[in-house]
N, C-alpha and C. Protein backbone atom coordinates (compact mmCIF):
# COMPACT_ATOMS: atom_id res chain seq x y z
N UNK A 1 0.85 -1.19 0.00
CA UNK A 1 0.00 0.00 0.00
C UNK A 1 0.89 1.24 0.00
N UNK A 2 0.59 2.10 -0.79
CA UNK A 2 1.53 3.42 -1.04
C UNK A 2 0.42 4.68 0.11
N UNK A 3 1.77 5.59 0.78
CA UNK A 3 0.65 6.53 1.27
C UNK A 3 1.35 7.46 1.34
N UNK A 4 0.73 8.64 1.44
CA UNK A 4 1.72 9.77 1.26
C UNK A 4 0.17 10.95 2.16
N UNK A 5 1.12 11.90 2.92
CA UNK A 5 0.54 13.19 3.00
C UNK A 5 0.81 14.36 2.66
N UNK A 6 -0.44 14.84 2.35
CA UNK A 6 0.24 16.40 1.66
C UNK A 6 -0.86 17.24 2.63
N UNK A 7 0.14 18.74 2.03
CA UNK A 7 -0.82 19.70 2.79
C UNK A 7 -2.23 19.95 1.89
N UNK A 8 -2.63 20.69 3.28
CA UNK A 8 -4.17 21.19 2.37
C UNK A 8 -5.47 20.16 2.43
N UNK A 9 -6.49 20.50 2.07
CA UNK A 9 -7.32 19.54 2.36
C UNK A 9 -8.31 19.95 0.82
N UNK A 10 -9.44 18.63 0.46
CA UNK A 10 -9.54 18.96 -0.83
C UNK A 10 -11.13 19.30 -0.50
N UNK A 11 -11.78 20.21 -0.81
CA UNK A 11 -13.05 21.35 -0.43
C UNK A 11 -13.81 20.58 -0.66
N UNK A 12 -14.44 19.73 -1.77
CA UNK A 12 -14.91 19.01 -2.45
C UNK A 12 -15.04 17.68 -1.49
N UNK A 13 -14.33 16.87 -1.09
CA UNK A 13 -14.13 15.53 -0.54
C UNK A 13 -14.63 15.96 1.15
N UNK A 14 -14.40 17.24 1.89
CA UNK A 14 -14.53 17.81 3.00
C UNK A 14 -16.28 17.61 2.79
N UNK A 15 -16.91 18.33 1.56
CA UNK A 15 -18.10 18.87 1.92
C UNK A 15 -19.22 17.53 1.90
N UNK A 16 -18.53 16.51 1.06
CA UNK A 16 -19.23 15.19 1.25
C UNK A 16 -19.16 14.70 2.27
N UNK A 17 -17.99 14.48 3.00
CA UNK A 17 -17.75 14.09 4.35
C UNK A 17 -18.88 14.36 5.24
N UNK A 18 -18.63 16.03 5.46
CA UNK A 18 -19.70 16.61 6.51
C UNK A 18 -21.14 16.29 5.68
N UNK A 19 -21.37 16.29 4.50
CA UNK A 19 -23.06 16.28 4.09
C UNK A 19 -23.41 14.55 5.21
N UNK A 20 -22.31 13.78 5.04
CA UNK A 20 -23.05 12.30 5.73
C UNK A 20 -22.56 12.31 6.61
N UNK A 21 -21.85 13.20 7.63
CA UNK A 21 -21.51 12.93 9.14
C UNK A 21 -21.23 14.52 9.47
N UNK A 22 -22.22 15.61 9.73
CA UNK A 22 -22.05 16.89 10.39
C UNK A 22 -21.14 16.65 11.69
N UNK A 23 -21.61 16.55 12.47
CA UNK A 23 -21.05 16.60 13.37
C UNK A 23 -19.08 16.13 13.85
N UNK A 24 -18.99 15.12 13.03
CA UNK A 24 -17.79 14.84 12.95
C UNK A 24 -16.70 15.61 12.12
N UNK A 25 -17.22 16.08 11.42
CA UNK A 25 -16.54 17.40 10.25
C UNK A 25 -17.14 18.67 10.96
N UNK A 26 -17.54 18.93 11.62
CA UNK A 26 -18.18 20.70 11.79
C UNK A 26 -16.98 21.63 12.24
N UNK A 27 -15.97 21.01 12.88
CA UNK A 27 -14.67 21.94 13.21
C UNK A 27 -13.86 22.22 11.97
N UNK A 28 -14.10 21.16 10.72
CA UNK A 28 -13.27 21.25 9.64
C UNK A 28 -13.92 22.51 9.11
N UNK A 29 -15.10 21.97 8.73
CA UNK A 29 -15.82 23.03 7.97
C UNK A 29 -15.89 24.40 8.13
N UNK A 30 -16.36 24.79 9.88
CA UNK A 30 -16.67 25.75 10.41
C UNK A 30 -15.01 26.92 10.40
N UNK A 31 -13.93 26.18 10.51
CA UNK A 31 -12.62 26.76 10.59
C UNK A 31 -11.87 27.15 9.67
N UNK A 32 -12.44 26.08 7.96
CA UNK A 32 -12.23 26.54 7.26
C UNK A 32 -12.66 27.80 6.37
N UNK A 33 -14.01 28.29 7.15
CA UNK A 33 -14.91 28.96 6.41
C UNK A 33 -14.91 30.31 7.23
N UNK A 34 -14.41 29.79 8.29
CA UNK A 34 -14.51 31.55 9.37
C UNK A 34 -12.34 32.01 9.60
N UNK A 35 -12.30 30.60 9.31
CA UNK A 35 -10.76 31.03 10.22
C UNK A 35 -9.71 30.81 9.25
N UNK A 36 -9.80 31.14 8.05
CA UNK A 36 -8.95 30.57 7.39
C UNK A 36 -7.40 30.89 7.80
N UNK A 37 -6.88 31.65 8.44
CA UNK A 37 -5.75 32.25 8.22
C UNK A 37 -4.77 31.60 9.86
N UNK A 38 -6.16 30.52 10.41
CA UNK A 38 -5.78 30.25 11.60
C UNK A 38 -5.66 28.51 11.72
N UNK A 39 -5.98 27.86 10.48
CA UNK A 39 -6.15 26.68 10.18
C UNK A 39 -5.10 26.09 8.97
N UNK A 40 -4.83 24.75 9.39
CA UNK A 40 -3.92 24.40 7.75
C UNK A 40 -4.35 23.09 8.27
N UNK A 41 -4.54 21.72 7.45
CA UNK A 41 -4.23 20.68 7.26
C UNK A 41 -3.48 19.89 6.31
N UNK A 42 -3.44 18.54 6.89
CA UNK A 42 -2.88 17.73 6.41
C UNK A 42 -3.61 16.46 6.23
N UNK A 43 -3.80 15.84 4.71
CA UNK A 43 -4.68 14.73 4.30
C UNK A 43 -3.70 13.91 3.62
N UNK A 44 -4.32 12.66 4.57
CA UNK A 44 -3.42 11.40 4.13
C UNK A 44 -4.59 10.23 3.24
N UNK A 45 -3.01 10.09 2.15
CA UNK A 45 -3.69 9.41 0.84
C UNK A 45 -3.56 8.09 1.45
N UNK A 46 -4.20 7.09 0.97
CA UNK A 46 -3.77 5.63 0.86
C UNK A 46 -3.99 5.09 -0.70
N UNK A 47 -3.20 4.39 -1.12
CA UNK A 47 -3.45 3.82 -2.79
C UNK A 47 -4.52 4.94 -3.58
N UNK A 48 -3.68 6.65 -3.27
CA UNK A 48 -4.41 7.23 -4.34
C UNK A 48 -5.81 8.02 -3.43
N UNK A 49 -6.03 7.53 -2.53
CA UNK A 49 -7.41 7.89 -2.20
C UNK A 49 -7.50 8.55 -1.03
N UNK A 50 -7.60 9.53 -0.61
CA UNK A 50 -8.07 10.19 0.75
C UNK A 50 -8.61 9.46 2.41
N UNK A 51 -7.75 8.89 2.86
CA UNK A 51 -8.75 8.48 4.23
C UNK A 51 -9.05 9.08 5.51
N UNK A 52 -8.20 10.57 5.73
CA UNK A 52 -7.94 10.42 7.27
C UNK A 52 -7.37 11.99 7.03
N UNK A 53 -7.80 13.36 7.96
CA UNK A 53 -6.72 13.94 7.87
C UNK A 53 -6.61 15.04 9.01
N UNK A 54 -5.77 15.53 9.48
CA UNK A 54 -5.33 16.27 10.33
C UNK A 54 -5.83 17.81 10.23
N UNK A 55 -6.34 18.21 11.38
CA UNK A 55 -6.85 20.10 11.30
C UNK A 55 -5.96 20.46 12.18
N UNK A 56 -5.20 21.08 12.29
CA UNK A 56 -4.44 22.26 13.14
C UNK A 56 -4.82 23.44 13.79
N UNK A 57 -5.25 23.53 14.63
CA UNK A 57 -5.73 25.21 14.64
C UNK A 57 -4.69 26.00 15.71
N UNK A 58 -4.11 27.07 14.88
CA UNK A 58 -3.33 27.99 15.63
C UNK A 58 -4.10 29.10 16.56
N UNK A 59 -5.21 28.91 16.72
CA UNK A 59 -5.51 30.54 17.18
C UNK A 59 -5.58 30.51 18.79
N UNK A 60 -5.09 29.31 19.14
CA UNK A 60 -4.09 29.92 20.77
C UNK A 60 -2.98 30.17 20.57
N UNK A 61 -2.11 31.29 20.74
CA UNK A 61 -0.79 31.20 20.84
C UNK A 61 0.10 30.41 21.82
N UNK A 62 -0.45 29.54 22.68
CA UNK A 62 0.43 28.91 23.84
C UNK A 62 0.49 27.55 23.11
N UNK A 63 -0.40 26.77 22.86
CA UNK A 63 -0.74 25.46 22.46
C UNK A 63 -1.27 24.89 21.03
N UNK A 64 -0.40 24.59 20.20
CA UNK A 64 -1.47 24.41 18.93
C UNK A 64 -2.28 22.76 19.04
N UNK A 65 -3.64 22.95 18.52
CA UNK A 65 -4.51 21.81 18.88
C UNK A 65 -4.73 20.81 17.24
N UNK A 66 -4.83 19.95 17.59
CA UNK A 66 -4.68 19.16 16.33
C UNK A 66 -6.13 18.33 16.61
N UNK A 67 -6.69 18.03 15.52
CA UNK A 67 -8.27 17.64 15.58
C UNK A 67 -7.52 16.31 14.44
N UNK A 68 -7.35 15.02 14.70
CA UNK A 68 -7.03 13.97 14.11
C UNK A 68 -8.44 13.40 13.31
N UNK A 69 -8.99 13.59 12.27
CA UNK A 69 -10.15 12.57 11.82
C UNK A 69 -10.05 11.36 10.61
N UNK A 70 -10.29 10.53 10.77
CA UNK A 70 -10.49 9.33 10.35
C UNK A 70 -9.71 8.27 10.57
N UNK A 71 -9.58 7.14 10.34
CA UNK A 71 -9.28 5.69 10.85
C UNK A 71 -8.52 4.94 9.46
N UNK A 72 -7.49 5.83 9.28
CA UNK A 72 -6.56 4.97 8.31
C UNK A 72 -5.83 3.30 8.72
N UNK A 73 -5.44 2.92 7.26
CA UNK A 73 -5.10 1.81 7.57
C UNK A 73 -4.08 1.63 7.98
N UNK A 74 -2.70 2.74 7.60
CA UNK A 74 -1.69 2.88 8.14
C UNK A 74 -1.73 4.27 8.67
N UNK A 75 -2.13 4.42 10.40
CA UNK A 75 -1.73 5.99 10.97
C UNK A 75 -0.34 6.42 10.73
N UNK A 76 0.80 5.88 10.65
CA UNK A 76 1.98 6.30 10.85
C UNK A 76 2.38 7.02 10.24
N UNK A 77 1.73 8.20 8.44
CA UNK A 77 2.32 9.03 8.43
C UNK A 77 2.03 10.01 8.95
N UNK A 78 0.62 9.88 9.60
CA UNK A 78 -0.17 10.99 10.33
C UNK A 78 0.51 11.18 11.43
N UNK A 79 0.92 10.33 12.48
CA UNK A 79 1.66 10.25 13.06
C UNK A 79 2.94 10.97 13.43
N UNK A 80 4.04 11.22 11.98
CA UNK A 80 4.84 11.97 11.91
C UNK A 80 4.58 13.64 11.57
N UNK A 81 3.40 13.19 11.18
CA UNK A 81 2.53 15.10 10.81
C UNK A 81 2.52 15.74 12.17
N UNK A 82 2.15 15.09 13.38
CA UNK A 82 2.26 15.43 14.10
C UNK A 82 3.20 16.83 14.52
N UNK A 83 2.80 17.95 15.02
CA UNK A 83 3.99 18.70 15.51
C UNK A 83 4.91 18.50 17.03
N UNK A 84 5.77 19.09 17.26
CA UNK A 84 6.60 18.70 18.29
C UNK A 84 5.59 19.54 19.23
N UNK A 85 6.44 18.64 20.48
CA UNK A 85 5.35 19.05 21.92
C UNK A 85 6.16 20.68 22.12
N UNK A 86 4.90 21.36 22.71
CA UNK A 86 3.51 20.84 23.64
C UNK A 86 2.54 20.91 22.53
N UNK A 87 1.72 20.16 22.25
CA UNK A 87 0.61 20.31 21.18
C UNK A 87 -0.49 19.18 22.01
N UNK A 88 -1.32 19.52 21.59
CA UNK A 88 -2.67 18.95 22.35
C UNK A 88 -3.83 18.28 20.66
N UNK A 89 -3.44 17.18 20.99
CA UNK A 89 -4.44 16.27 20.08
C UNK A 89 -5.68 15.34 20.51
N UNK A 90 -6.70 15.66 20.12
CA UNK A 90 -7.98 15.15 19.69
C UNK A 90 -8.09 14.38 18.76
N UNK A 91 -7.87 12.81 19.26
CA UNK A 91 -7.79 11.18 18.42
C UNK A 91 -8.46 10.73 18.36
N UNK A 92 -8.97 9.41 17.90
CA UNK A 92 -9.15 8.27 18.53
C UNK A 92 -8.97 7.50 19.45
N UNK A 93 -9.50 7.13 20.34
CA UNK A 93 -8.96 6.55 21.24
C UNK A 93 -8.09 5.09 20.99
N UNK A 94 -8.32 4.52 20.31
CA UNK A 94 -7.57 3.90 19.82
C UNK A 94 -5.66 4.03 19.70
N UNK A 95 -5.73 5.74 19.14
CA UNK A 95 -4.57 5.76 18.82
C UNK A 95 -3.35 6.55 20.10
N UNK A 96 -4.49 6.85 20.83
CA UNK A 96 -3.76 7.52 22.26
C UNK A 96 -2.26 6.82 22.65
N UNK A 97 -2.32 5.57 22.62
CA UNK A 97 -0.68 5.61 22.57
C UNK A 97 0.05 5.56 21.49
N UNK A 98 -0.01 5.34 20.25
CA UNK A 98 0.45 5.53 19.51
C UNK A 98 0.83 6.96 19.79
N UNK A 99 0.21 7.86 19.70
CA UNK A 99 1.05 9.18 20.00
C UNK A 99 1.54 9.47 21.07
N UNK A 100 0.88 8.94 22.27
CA UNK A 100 2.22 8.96 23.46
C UNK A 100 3.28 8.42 23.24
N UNK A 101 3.28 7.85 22.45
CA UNK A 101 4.55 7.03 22.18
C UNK A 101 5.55 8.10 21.54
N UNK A 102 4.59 8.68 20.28
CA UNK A 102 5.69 9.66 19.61
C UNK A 102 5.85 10.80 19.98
N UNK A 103 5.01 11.14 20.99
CA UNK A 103 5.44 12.75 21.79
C UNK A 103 5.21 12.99 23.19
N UNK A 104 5.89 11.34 23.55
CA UNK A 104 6.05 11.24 25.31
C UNK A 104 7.12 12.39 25.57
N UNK A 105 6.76 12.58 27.08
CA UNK A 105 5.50 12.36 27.65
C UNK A 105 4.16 12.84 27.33
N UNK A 106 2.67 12.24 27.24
CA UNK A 106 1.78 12.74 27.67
C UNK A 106 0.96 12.62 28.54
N UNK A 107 -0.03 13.20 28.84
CA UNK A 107 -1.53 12.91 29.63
C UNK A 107 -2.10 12.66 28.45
N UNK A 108 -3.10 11.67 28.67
CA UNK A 108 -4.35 11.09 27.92
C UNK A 108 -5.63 11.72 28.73
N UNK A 109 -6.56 12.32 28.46
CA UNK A 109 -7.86 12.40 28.58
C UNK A 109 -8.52 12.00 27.58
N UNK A 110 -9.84 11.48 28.47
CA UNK A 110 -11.08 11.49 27.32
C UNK A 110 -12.06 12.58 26.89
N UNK A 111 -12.39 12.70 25.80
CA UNK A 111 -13.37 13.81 25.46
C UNK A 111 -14.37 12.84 26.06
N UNK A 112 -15.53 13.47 26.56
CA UNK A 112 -17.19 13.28 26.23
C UNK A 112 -17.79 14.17 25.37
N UNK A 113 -18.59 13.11 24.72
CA UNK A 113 -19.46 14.06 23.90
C UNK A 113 -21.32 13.65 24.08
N UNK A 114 -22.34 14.57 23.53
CA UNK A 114 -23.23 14.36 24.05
C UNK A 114 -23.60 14.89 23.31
N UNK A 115 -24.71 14.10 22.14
CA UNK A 115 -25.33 14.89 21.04
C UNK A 115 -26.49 14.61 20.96
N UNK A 116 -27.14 16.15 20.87
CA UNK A 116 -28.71 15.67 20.35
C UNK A 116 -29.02 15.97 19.61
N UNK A 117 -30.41 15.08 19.06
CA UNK A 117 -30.61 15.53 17.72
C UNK A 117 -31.87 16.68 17.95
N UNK A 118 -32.11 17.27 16.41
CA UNK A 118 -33.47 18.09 16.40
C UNK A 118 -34.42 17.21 16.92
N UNK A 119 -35.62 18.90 18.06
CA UNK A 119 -36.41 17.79 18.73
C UNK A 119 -36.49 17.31 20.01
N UNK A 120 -35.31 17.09 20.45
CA UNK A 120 -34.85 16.65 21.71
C UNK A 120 -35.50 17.33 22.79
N UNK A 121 -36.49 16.69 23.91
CA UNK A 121 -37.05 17.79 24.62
C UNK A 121 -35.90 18.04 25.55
N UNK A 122 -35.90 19.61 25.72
CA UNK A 122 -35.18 20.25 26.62
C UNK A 122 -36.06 21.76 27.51
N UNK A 123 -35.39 21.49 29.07
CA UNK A 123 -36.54 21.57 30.07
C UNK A 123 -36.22 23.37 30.11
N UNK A 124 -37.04 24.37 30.22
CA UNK A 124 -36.51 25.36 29.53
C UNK A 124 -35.81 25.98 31.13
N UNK A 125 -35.11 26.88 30.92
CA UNK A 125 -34.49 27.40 32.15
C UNK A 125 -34.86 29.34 32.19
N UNK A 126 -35.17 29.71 33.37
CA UNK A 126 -35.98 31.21 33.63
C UNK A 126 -34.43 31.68 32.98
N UNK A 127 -35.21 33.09 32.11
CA UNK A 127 -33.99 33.71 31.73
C UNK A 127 -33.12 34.22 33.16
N UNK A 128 -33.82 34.55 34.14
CA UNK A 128 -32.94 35.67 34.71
C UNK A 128 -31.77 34.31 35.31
N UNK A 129 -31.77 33.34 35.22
CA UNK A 129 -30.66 32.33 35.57
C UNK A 129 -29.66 31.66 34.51
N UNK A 130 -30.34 31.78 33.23
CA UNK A 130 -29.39 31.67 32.03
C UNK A 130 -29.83 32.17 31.06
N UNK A 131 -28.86 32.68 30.31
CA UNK A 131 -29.11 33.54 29.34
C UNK A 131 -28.17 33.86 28.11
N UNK A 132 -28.15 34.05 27.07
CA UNK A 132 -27.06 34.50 26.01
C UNK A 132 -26.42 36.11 26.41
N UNK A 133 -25.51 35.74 26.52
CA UNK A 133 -24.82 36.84 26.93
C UNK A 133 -24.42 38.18 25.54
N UNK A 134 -24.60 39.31 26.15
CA UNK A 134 -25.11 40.39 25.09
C UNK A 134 -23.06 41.12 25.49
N UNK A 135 -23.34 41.95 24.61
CA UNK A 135 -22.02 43.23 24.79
C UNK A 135 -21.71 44.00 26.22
N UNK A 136 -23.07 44.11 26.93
CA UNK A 136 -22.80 44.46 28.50
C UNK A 136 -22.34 43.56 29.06
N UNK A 137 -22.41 42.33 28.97
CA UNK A 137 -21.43 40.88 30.02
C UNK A 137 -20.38 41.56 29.21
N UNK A 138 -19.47 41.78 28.37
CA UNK A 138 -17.85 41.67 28.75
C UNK A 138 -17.59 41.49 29.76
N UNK A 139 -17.28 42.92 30.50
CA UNK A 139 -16.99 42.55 31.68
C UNK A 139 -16.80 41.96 32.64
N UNK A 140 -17.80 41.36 32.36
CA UNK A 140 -17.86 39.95 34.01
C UNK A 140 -18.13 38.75 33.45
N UNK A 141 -17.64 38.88 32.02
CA UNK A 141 -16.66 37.17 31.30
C UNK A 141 -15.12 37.41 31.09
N UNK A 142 -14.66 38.65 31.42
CA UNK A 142 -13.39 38.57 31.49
C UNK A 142 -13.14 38.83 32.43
N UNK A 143 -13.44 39.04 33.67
CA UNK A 143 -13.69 38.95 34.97
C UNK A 143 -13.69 37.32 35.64
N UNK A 144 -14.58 36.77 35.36
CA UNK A 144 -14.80 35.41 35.20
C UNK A 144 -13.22 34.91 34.69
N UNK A 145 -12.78 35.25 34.02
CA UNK A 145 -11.74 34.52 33.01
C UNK A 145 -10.37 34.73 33.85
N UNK A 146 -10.33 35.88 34.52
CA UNK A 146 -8.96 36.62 35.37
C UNK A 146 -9.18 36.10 36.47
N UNK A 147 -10.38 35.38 37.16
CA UNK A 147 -10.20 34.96 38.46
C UNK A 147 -10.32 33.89 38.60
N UNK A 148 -10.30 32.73 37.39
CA UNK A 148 -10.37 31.73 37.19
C UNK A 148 -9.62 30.56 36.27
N UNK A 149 -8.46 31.18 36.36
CA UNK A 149 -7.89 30.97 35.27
C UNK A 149 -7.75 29.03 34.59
N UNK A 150 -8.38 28.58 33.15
CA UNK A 150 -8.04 27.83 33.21
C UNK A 150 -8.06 27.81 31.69
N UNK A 151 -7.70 26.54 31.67
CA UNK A 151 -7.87 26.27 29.76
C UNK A 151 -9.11 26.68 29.30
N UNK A 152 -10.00 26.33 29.75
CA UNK A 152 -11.23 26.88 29.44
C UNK A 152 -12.20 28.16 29.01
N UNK A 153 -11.15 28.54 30.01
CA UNK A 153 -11.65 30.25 30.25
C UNK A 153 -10.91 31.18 29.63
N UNK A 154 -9.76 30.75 29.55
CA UNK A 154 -8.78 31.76 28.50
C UNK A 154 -9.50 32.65 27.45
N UNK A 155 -10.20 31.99 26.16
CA UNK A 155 -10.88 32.38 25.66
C UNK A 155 -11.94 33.41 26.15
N UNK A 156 -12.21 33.67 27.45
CA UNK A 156 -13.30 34.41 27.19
C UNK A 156 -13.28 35.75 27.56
N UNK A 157 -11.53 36.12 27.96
CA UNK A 157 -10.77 36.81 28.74
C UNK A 157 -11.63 37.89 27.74
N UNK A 158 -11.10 37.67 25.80
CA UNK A 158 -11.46 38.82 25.32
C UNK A 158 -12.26 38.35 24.38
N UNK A 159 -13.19 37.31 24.91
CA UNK A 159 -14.42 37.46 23.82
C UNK A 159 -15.39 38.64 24.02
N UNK A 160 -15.96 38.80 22.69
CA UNK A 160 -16.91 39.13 22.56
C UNK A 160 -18.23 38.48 22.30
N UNK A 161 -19.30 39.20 23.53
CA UNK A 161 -20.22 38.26 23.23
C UNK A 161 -21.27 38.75 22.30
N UNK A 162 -21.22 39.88 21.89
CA UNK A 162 -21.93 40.63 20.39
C UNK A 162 -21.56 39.96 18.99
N UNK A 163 -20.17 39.06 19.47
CA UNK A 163 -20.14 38.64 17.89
C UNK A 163 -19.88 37.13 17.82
N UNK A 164 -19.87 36.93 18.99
CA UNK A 164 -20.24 34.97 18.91
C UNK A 164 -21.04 34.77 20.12
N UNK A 165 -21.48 33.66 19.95
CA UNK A 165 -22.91 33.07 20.76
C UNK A 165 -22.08 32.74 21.88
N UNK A 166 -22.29 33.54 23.06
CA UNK A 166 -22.11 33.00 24.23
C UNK A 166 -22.72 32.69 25.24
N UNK A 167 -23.17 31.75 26.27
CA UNK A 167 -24.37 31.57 27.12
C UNK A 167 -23.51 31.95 28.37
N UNK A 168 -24.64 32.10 29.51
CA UNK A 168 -23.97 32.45 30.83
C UNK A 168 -25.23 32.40 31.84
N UNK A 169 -24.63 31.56 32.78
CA UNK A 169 -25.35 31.04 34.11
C UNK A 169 -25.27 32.16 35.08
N UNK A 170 -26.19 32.34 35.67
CA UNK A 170 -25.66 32.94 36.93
C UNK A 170 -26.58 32.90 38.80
N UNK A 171 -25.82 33.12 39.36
CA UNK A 171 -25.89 33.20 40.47
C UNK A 171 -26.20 34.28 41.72
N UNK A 172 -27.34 34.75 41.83
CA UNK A 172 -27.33 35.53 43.01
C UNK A 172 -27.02 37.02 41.99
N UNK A 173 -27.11 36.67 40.65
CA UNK A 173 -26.63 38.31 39.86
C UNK A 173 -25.07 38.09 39.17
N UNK A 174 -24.53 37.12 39.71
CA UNK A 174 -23.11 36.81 39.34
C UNK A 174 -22.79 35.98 38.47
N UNK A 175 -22.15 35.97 37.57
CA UNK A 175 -22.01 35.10 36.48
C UNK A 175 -21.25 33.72 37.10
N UNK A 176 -21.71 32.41 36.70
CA UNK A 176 -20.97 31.43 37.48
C UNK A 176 -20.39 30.70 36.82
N UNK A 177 -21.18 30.47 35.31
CA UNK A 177 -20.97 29.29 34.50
C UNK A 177 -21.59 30.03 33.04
N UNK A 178 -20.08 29.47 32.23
CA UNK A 178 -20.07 29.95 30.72
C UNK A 178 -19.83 28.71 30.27
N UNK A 179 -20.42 28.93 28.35
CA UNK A 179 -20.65 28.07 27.47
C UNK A 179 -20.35 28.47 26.10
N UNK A 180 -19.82 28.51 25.03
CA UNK A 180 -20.09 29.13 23.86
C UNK A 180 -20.08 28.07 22.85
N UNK A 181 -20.63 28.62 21.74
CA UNK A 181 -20.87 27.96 20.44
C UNK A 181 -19.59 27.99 19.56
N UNK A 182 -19.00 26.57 19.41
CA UNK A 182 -17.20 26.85 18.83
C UNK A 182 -17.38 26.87 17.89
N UNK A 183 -18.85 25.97 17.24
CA UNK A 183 -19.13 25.75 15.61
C UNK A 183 -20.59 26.08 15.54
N UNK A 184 -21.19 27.00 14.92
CA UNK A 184 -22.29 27.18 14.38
C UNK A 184 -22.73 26.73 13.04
N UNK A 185 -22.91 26.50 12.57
CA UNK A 185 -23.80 25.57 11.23
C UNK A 185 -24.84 25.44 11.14
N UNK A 186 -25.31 25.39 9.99
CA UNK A 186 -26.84 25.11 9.78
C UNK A 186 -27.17 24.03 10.29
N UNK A 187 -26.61 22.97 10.17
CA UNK A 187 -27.04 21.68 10.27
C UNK A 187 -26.41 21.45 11.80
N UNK A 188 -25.40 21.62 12.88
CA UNK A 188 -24.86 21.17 13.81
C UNK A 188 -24.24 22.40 14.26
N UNK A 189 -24.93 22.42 15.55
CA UNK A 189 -24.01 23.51 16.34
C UNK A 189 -23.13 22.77 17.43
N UNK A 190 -21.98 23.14 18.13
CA UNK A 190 -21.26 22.72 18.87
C UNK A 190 -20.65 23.44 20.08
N UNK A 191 -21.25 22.97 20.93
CA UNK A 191 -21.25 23.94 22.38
C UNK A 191 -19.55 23.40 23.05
N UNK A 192 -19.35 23.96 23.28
CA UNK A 192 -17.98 24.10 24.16
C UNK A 192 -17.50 25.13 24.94
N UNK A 193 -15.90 24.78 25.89
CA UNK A 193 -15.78 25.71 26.92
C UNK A 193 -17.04 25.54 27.99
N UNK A 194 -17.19 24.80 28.42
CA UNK A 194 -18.14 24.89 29.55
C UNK A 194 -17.42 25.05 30.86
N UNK A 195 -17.71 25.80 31.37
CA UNK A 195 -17.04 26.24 32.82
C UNK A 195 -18.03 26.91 33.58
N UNK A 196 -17.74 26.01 35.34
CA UNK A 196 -18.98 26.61 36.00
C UNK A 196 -17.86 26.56 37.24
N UNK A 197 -17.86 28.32 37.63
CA UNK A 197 -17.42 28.33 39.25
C UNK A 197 -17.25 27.15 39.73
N UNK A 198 -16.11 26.76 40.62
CA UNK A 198 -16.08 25.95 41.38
C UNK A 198 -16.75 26.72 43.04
């Protein structure tokens, strides 16, 4: 079997992907279409044909995150695509040591994920306890973000919540617990960053 990776990813083969699995492509899609200048991949061929390929996203400056998708027959050139540590990858579980292996040390976590479909009853919550957060929260999501510091929250140091969907819990008047939308799409939205006061 011949395999080779190149850069770039092919627009065409992406948009079929996501038409029969949204949710598993929505970071490709969504990053390629809002972030271009913050994204690059890498797609690995097998005998000619596309199986598997790597998203990068630079737009933390501390950590670049690598979004690994699909289940080739040989991972190992993906593998070497890999960048040098510290980089933070989103696999298969399957392949978790395989890359500890090639950029020990690491920690392994698991993602959870939790998807619903259209439809799904959901129990509604009084606004004055959650709510989408407007241009007056700045403040007390970067507030939130300076007294809390974690991976999580970084982001929200200088979001804006006028120009991406952000939700926010609160407490007694106090903001406790944030949420935002990482991927919006027609078809699949994708909530992340969830952080609630400890």
């Amino acid at each position: 079997m011949s395999t080779r990776v190149e850069p770039g990813i092919d627009a065409a083969w992406l948009e079929r992907l996501a038409a029969s699995e949204p949710l598993r492509h929505a970071w490709a899609v969504w990053d390629r279409m809002k972030f271009p200048d913050r994204v690059e991949f890498r797609t690995l061929f097998e005998d000619g044909v596309p199986t598997a390929y790597l998203l990068f996203w630079h737009g933390s400056p501390k950590v670049p995150m690598v979004h690994w998708v699909g289940s080739p027959k040989d991972p190992g050139p993906l593998l070497d695509a890999l960048p040098p540590r510290p980089v933070s990858v989103v696999a298969p579980e399957s392949l978790a040591l395989a890359i500890e292996r090639r950029r020990a040390p690491a920690r392994i976590a698991f993602v959870h994920w939790m998807a619903f479909e259209p439809g799904t009853p959901v129990e509604p919550v009084p606004e004055r306890r959650a709510r989408r957060l407007a241009a007056p929260d700045q403040p007390a999501l970067a507030a939130l973000a300076r007294q809390h510091p974690d991976v999580l929250t970084t982001p929200y140091a200088t979001a804006d919540p006028s120009k991406e969907p952000i939700f926010g819990a609160f407490d007694w008047g106090r903001l406790g617990g944030v949420a935002r939308a990482q991927v919006a799409l027609p078809k699949v939205w994708v909530i992340g960053g969830v952080y609630t006061v400890p």
